[in-house]
Protein backbone atom coordinates (compact mmCIF):
# COMPACT_ATOMS: atom_id res chain seq x y z
CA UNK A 1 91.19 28.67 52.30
CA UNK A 2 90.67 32.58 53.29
CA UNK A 3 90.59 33.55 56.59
CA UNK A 4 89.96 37.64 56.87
CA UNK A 5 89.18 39.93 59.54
CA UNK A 6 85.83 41.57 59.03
CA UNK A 7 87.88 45.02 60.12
CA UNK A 8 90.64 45.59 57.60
CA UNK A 9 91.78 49.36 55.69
CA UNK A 10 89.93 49.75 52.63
CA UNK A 11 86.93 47.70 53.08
CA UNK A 12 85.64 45.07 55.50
CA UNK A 13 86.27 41.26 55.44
CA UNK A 14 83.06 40.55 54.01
CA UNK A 15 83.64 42.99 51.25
CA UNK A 16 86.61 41.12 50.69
CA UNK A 17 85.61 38.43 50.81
CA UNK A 18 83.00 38.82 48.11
CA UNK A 19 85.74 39.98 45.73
CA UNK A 20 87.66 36.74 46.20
CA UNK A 21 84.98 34.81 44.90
CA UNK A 22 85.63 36.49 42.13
CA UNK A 23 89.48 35.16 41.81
CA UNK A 24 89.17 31.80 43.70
CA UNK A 25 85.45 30.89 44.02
CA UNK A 26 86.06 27.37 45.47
CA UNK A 27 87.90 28.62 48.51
CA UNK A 28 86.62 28.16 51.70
CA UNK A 29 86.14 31.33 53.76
CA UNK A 30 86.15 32.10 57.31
CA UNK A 31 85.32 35.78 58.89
CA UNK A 32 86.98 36.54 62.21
CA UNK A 33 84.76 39.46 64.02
CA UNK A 34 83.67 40.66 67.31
CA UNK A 35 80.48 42.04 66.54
CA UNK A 36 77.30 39.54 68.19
CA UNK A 37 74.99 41.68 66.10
CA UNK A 38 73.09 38.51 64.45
CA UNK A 39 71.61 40.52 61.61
CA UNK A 40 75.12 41.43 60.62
CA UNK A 41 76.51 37.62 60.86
CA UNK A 42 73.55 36.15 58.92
CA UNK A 43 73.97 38.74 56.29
CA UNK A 44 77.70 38.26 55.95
CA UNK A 45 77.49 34.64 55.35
CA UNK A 46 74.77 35.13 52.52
CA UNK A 47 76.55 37.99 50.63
CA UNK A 48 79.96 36.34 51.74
CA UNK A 49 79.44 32.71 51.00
CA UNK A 50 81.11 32.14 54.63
CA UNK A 51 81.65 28.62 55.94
CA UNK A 52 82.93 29.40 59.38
CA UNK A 53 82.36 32.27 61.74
CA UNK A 54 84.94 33.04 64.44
CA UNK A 55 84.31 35.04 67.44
CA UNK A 56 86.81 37.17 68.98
CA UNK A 57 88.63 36.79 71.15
CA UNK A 58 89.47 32.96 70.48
CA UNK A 59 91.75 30.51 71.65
CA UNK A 60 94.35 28.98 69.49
CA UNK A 61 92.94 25.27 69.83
CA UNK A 62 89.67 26.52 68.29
CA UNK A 63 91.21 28.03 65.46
CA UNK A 64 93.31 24.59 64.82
CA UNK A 65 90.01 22.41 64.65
CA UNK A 66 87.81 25.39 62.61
CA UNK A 67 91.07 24.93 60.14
CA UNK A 68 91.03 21.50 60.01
CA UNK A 69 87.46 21.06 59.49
CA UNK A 70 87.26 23.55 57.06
CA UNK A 71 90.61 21.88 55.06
CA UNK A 72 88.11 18.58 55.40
CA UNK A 73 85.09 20.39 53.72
CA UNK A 74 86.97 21.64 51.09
CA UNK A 75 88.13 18.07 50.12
CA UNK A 76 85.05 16.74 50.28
CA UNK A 77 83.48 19.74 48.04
CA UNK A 78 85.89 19.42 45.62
CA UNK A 79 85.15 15.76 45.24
CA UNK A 80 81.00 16.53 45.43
CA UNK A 81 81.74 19.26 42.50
CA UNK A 82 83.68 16.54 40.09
CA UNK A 83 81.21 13.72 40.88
CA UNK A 84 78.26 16.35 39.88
CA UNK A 85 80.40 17.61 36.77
CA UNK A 86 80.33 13.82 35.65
CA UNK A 87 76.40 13.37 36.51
CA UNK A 88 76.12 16.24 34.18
CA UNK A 89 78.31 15.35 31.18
CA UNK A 90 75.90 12.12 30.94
CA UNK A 91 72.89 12.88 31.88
CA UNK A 92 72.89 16.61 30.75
CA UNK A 93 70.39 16.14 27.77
CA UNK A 94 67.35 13.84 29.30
CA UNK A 95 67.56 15.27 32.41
CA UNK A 96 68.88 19.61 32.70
CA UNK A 97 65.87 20.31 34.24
CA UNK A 98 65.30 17.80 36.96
CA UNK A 99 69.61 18.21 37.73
CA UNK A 100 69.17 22.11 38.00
CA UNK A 101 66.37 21.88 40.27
CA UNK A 102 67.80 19.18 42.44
CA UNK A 103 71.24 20.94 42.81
CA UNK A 104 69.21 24.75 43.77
CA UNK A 105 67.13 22.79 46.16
CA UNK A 106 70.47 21.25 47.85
CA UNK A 107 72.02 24.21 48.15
CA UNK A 108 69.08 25.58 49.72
CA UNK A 109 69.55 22.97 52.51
CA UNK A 110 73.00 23.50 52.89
CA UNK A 111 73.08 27.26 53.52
CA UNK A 112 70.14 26.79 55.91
CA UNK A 113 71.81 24.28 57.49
CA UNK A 114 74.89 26.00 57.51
CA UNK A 115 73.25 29.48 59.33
CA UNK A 116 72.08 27.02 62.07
CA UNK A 117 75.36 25.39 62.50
CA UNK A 118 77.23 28.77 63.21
CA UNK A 119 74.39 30.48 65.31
CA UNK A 120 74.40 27.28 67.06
CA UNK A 121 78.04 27.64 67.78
CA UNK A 122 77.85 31.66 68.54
CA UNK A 123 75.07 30.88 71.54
CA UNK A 124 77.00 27.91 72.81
CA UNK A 125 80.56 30.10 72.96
CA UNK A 126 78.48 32.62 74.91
CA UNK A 127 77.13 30.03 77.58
CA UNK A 128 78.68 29.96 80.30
CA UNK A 129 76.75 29.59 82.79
CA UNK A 130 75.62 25.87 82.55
CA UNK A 131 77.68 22.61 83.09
CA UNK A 132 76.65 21.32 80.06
CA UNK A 133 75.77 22.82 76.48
CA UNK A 134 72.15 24.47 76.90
CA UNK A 135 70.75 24.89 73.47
CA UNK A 136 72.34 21.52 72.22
CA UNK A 137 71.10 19.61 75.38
CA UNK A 138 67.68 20.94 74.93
CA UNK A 139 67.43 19.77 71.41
CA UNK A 140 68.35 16.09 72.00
CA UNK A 141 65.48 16.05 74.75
CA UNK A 142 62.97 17.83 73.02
CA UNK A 143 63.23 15.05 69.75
CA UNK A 144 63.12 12.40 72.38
CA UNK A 145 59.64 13.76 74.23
CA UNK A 146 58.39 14.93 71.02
CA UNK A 147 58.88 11.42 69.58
CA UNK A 148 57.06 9.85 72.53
CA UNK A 149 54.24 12.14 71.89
CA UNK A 150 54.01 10.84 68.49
CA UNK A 151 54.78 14.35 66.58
CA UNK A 152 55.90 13.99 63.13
CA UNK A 153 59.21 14.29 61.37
CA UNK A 154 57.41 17.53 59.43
CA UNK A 155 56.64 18.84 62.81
CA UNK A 156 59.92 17.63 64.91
CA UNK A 157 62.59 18.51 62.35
CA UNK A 158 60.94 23.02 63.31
CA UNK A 159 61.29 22.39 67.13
CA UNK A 160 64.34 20.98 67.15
CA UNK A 161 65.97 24.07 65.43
CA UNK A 162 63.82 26.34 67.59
CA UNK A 163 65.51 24.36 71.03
CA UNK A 164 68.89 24.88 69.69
CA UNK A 165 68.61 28.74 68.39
CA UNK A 166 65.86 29.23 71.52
CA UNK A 167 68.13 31.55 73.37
CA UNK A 168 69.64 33.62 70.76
CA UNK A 169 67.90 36.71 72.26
CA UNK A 170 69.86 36.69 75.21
CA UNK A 171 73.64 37.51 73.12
CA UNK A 172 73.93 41.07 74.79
CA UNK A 173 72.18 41.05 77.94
CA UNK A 174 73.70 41.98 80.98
CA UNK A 175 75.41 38.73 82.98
CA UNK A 176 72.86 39.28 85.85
CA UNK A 177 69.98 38.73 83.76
CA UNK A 178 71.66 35.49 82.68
CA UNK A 179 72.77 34.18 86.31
CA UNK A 180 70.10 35.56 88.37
CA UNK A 181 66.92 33.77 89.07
CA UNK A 182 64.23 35.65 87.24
CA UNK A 183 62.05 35.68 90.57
CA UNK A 184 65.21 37.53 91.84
CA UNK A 185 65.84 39.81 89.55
CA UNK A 186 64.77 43.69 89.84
CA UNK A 187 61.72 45.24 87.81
CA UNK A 188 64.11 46.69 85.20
CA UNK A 189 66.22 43.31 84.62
CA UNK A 190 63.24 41.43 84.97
CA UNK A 191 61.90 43.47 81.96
CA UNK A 192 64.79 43.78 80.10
CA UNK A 193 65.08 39.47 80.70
CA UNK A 194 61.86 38.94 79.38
CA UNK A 195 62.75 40.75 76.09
CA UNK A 196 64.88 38.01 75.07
CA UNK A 197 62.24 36.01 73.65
CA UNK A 198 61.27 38.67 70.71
CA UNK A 199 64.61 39.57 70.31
CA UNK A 200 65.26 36.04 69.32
CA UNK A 201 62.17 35.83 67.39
CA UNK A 202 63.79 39.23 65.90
CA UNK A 203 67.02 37.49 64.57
CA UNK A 204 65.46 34.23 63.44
CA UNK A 205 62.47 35.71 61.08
CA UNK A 206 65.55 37.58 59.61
CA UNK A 207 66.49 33.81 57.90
CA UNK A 208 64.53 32.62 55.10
CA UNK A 209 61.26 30.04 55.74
CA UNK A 210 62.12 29.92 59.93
CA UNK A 211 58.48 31.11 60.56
CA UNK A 212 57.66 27.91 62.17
CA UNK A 213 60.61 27.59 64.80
CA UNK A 214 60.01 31.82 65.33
CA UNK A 215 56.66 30.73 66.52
CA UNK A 216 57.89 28.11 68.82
CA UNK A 217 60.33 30.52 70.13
CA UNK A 218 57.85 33.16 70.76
CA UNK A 219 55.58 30.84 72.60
CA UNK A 220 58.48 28.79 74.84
CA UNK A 221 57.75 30.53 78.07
CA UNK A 222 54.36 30.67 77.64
CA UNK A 223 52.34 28.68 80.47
CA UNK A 224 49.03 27.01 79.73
CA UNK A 225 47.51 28.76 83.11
CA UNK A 226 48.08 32.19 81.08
CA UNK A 227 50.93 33.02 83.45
CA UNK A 228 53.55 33.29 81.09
CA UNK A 229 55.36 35.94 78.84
CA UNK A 230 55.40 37.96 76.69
CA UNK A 231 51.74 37.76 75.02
CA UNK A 232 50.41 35.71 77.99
CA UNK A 233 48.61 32.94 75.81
CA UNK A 234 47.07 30.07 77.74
CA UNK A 235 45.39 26.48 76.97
CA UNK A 236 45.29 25.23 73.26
CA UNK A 237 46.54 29.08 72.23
CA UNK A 238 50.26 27.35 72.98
CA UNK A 239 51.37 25.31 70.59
CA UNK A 240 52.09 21.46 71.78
CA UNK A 241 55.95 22.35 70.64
CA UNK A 242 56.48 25.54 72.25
CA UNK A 243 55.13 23.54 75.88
CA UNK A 244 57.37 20.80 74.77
CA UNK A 245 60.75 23.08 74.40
CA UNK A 246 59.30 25.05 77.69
CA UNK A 247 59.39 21.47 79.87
CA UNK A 248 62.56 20.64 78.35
CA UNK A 249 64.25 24.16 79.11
CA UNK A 250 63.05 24.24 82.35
CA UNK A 251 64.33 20.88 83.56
CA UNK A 252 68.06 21.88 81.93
CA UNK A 253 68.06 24.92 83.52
CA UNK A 254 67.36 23.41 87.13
CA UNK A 255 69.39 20.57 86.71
CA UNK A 256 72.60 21.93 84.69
CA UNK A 257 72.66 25.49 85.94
CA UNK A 258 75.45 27.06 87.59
CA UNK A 259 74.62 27.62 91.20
CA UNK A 260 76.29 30.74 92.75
CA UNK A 261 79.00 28.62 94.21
CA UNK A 262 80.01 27.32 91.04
CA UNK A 263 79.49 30.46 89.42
CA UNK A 264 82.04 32.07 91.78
CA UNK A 265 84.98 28.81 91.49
CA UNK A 266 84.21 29.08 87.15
CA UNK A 267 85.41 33.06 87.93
CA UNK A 268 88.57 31.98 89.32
CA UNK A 269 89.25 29.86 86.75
CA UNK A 270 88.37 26.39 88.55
CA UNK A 271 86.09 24.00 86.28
CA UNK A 272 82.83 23.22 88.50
CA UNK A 273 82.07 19.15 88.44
CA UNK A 274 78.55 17.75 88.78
CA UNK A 275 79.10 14.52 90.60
CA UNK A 276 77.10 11.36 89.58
CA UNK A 277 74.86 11.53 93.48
CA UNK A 278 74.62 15.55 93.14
CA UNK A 279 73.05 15.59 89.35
CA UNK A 280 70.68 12.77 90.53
CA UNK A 281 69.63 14.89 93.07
CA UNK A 282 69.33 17.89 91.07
CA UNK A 283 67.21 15.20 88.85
CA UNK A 284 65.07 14.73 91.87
CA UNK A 285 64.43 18.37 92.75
CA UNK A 286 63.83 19.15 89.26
CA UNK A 287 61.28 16.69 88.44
CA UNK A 288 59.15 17.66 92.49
CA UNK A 289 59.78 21.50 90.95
CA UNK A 290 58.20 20.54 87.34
CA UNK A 291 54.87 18.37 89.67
CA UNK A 292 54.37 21.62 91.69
CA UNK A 293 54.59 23.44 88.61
CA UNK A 294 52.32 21.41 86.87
CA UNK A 295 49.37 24.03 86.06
CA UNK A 296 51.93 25.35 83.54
CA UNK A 297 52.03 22.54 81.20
CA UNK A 298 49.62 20.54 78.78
CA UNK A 299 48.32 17.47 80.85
CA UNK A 300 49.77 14.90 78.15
CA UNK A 301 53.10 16.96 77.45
CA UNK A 302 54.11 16.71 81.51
CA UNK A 303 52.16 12.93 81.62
CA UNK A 304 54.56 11.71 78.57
CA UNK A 305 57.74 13.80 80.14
CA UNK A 306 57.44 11.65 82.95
CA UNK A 307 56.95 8.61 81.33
CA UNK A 308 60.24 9.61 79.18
CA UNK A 309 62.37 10.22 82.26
CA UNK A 310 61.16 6.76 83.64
CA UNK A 311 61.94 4.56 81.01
CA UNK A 312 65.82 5.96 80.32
CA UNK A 313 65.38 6.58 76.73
CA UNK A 314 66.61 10.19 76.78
CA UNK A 315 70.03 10.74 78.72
CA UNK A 316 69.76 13.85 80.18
CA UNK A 317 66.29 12.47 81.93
CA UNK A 318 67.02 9.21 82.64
CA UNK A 319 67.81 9.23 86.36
CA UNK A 320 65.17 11.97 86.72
CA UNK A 321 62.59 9.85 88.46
CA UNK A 322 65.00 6.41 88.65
CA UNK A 323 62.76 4.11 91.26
CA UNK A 324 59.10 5.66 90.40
CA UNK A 325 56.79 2.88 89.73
CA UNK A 326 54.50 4.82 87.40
CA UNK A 327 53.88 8.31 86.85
CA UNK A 328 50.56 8.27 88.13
CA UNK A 329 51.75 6.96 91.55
CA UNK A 330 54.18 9.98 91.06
CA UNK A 331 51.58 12.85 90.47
CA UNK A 332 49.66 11.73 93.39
CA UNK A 333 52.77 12.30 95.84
CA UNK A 334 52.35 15.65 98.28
CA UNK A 335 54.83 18.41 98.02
CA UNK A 336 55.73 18.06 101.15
CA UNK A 337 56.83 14.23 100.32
CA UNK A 338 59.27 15.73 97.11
CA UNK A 339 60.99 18.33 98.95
CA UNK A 340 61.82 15.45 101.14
CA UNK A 341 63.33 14.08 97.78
CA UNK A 342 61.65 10.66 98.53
CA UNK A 343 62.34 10.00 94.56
CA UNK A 344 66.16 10.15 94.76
CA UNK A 345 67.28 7.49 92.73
CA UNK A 346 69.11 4.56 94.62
CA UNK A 347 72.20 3.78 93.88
CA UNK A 348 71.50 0.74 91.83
CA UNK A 349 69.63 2.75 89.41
CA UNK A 350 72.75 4.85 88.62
CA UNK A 351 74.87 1.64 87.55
CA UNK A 352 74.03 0.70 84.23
CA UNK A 353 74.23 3.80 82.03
CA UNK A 354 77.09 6.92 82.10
CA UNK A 355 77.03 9.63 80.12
CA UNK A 356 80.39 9.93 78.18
CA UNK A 357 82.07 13.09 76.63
CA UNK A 358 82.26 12.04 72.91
CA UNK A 359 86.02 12.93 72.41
CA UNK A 360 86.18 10.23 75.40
CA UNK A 361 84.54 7.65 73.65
CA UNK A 362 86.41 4.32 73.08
CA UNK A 363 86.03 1.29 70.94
CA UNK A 364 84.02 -1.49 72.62
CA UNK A 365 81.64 0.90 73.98
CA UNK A 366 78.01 0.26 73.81
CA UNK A 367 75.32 3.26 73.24
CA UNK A 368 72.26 3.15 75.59
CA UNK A 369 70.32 5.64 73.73
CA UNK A 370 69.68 6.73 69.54
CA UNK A 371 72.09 9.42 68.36
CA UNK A 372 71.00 11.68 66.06
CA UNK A 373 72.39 14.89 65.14
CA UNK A 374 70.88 17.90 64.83
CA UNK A 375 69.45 17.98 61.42
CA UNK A 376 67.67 14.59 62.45
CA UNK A 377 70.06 12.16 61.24
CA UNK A 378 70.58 8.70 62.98
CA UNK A 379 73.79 8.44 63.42
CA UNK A 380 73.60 5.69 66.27
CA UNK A 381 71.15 2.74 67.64
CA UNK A 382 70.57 2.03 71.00
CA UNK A 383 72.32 -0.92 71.73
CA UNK A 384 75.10 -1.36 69.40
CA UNK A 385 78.48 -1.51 69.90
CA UNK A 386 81.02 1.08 69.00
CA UNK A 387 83.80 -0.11 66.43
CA UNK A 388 86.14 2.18 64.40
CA UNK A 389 83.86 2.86 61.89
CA UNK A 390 81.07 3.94 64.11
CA UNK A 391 83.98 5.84 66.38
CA UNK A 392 85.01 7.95 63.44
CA UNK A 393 81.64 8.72 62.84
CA UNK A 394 80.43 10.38 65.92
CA UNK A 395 83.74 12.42 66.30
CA UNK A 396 83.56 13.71 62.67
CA UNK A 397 79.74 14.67 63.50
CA UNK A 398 81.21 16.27 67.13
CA UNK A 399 83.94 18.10 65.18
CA UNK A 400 81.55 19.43 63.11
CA UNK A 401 78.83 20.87 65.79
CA UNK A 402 76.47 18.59 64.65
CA UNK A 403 76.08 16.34 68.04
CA UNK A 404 75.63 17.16 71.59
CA UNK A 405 78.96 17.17 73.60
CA UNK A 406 77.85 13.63 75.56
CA UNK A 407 76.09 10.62 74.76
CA UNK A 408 74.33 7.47 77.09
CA UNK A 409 76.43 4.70 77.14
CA UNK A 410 76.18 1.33 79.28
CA UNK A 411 79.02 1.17 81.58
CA UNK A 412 81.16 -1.82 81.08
């Protein structure tokens, strides 16, 4: 393992890094750098065959699990690279060709995968101002709604790498832009907000074959009554994914926001709690915001949301509209009757199912939703119960940034 700091006398960590390879090119390397210049970090890892990123400043606990994951990849690519050395001492003459091309194509994947991973980690470390993480949270809601709308894998596997880099653009704004309303916000910050989206459309065309999530980026605050930025597209010009991620990322942000009071107790160092009653009323409010807001959306995206949030099959929805006989009973309430918040949940419907920190997780547990991970695996059925196996699992997957922070489980 190297670990280098990208500014050392002579020449730069990545520099140096590319001159290891050189000496030891199995070692796993890790850059440590303060620069949020995502040009700069994508580069570096291609040139420096990086694993890990690390931005400064960092805390000693990170630095312990980046070392021990890396110490963990490194065993298991040693192991990969003699199983693939014996594949090709017998199978090197009837099939070179077919080996070569299956081992570029892998590696393909696994840098790809391995640019999301660490811009997925960069956005989340620079966060702060939600009680849950944003990008991550976004991604396991827009599979689940995208699922119910019957989207393919081909077209699923694009959006859910466009919800977790969606916010890239923001790395570098000013904190108001970030914690203020944008209804709030002055005409300079307002402007200087809305840039966001083609910065991050900016930093993502800048890695290989991303056209397709750059396009659902660029369209995710679009509104299908043309009232959206930054091109002000309307109607079928919007793609069905970008108005998927918008729902999604709107709900987060009004549910899992900071408010200013929380805001205020995070600067003094206090950790703000979102109480069971207090989310589901933040569900509540969200869900009478998204109905007033309804001219924004494709009919059948917000129909299907609210079918999704009523049946419980997506955790961060599933006490969103708890007690709602059907949606169409729903969208015929009056505004007046949801600022009332006539569809808080009652108390029974917030007794079956918790959501559970995964380093929390114990054995005996029972998962009330699918887990994937991020690059679409299934990691975990609804409905089975959680034994060692399955334990070591999901916290090799969390270690790894591949899985949201919590997971649905039935309480017991």
């Amino acid at each position: 393992m190297i670990i280098a700091d990208q500014h050392v006398p002579d020449m730069n960590g990545t520099e140096f890094l590319i001159q290891s390879r050189e000496i030891v090119p199995n070692a796993v390397r890790i850059i440590m750098t303060g620069s949020t210049h995502i040009e700069d970090i994508i580069t570096n890892i291609n040139l420096g065959h990086i694993y890990e990123f690390i931005s400064k400043p960092w805390k000693n606990e990170h630095i312990q699990i980046t070392v021990n994951r890396c110490i963990e990849y490194y065993n298991i690519s040693h192991h990969n690279r003699q199983l693939i050395q014996e594949i090709q001492q017998h199978t090197y003459h009837l099939q070179e060709q077919d080996l070569t091309i299956g081992l570029l194509n892998e590696r393909i994947k696994e840098n790809t995968l391995q640019i999301i991973r660490m811009l997925t980690g960069l956005i989340s470390s620079h966060e702060l101002y939600y009680h849950a993480h944003h990008g991550q949270t976004v991604a396991v809601m827009v599979r689940a709604l995208a699922a119910k709308m019957e989207l393919t894998e081909e077209r699923i596997k694009p959006l859910v790498v466009a919800a977790l880099l969606h916010d890239i653009g923001k790395i570098g704004l000013p904190p108001q832009c970030l914690t203020t309303h944008p209804d709030l916000l002055d005409a300079e910050d307002y402007e200087m907000y809305k840039s966001h989206v083609k910065r991050g459309v900016d930093h993502i065309l800048a890695i290989r074959d991303f056209e397709r999530e750059a396009e659902i980026i660029l369209q995710h605050h679009e509104r299908f009554d043309g009232s959206g930025f930054p091109l002000g597209l309307s109607g079928s010009d919007i793609t069905i994914e970008a108005q998927i991620l918008q729902i999604c990322d709107l709900y987060h942000n009004l549910v899992y926001g900071l408010y200013p009071d929380e805001l205020e107790a995070k600067a003094q160092g206090q950790k703000p709690y979102l109480a069971e009653m207090e989310l589901a009323k933040r569900q509540a409010d969200a869900i009478a915001l998204i109905h007033r807001r309804a001219s924004w959306f494709y009919p059948e995206v917000i129909k299907v949301f609210y079918k999704l949030a009523q049946s419980g099959k997506c955790a961060p929805l599933q006490v969103g509209i708890a007690g709602v006989e059907d949606e169409e009973k729903f969208t015929q309430k009056t505004a007046n009757d949801q600022e009332k918040h006539e569809h808080l949940p009652d108390e029974e419907s917030l007794k079956g199912i918790k959501s559970i920190f995964i380093p929390e997780i114990r054995i005996g547990m029972q998962s009330a939703q699918d887990i994937y991970t991020f690059s679409s695996k299934l990691v975990l059925q609804k409905g089975m119960i959680i034994d060692q196996s399955k334990l070591v699992t999901l916290k090799n997957y969390f270690q790894q940034n591949l899985l949201p922070t919590h997971i649905a489980c039935y309480k017991q």
